[in-house]
Protein backbone atom coordinates (compact mmCIF):
# COMPACT_ATOMS: atom_id res chain seq x y z
CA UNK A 1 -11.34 6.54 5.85
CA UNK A 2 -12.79 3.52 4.81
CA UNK A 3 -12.03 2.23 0.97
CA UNK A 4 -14.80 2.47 -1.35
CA UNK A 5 -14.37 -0.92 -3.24
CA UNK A 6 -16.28 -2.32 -6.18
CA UNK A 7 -18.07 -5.86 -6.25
CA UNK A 8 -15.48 -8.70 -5.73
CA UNK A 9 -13.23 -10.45 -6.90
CA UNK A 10 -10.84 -7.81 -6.55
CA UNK A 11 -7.50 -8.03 -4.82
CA UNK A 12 -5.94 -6.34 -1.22
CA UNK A 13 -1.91 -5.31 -0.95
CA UNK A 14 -1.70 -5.72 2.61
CA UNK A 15 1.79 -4.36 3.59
CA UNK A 16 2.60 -4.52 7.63
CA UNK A 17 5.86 -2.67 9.15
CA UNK A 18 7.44 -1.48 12.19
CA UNK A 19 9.51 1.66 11.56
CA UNK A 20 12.78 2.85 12.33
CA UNK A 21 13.43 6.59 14.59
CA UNK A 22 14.44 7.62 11.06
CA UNK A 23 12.02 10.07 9.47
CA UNK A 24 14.26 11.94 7.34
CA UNK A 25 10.93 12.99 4.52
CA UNK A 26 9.06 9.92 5.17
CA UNK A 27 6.06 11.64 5.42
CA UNK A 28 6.54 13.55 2.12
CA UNK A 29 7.76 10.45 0.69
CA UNK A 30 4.31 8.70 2.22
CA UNK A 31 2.02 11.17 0.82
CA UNK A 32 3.29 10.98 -2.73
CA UNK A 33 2.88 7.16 -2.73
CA UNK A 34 -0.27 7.41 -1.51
CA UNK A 35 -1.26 10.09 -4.48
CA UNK A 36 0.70 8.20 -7.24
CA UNK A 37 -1.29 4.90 -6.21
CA UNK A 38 -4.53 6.53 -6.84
CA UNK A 39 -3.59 7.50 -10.35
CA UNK A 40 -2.52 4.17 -11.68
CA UNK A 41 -4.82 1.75 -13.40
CA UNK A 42 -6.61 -0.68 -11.64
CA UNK A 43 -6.14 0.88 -8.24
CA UNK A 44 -9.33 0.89 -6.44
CA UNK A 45 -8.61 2.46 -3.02
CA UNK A 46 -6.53 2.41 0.38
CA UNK A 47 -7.12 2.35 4.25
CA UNK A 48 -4.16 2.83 6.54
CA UNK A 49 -3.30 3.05 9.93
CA UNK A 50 -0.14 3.76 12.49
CA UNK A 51 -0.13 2.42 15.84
CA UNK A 52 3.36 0.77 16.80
CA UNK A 53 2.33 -1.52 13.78
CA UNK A 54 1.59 0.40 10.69
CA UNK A 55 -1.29 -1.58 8.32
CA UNK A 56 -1.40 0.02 4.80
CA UNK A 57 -3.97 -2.41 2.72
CA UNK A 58 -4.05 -1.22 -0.88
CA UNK A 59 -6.78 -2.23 -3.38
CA UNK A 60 -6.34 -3.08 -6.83
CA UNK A 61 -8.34 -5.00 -10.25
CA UNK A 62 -6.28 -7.33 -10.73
CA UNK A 63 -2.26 -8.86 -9.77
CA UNK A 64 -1.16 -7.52 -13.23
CA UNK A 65 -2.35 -4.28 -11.56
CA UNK A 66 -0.29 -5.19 -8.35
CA UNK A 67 2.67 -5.86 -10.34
CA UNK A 68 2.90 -2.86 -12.68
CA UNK A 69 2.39 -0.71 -9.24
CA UNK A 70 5.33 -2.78 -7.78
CA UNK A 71 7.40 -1.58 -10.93
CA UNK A 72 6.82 1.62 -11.13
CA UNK A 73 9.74 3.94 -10.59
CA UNK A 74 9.15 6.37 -8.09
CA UNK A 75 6.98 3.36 -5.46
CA UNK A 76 10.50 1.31 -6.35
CA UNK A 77 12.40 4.56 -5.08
CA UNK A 78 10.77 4.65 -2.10
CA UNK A 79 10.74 0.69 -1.51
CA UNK A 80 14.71 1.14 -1.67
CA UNK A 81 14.28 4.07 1.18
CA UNK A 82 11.99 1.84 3.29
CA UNK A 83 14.71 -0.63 3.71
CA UNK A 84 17.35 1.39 3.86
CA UNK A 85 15.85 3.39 6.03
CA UNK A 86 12.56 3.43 7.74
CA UNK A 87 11.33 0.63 8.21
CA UNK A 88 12.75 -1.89 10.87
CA UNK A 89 10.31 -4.79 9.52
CA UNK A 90 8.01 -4.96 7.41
CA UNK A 91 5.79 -8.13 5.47
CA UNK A 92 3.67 -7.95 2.23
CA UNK A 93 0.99 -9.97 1.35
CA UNK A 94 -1.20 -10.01 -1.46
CA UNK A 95 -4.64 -11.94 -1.53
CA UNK A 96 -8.00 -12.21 -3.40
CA UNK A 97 -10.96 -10.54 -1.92
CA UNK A 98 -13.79 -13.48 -2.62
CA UNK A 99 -16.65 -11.51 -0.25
CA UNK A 100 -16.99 -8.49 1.20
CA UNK A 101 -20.06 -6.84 3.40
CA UNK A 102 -20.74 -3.61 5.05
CA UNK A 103 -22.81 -1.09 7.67
């Protein structure tokens, strides 16, 4: 599904990986991030996709936003499981979204 984002400026998480064969309750682990995300402030919406290359982009207000979601507990809990455990590679970055258009 296709984010439904505000006006910009806003900003995109874009976070890139290549898993392990390790799935020991990454998909649990996935769908709670995904439902903690929503609730914190100045989240604004997420698109992701798995091929070989998984592309989450998360959307958020503002990096103050980005940062307090990068703190919080339970996302730093499963950061520590990513690289311990499922992902092989992986690559954040974090960018202003200046324009934007539709169909």
């Amino acid at each position: 599904m296709i984010a439904n984002t505000p006006q910009p400026p806003y900003y995109a998480v874009i976070f890139t990986s290549i898993r392990t064969g390790v799935n020991d309750d990454y998909d649990d682990m996935a769908g709670e991030m995904f439902r903690l995300a929503a609730t914190q402030e100045g989240f604004l919406g997420v698109e992701s996709a798995r091929n070989k290359i998984g592309i989450t982009v998360s959307y958020w207000q503002s990096p103050e936003s980005i940062k307090n979601w990068k703190a919080n507990t339970q996302h730093m809990l499963a950061q520590k499981y990513g690289r311990e455990k499922w992902y092989a590679k992986y690559k954040v970055r974090i960018c202003k979204i200046e324009h934007d258009y539709e169909l």
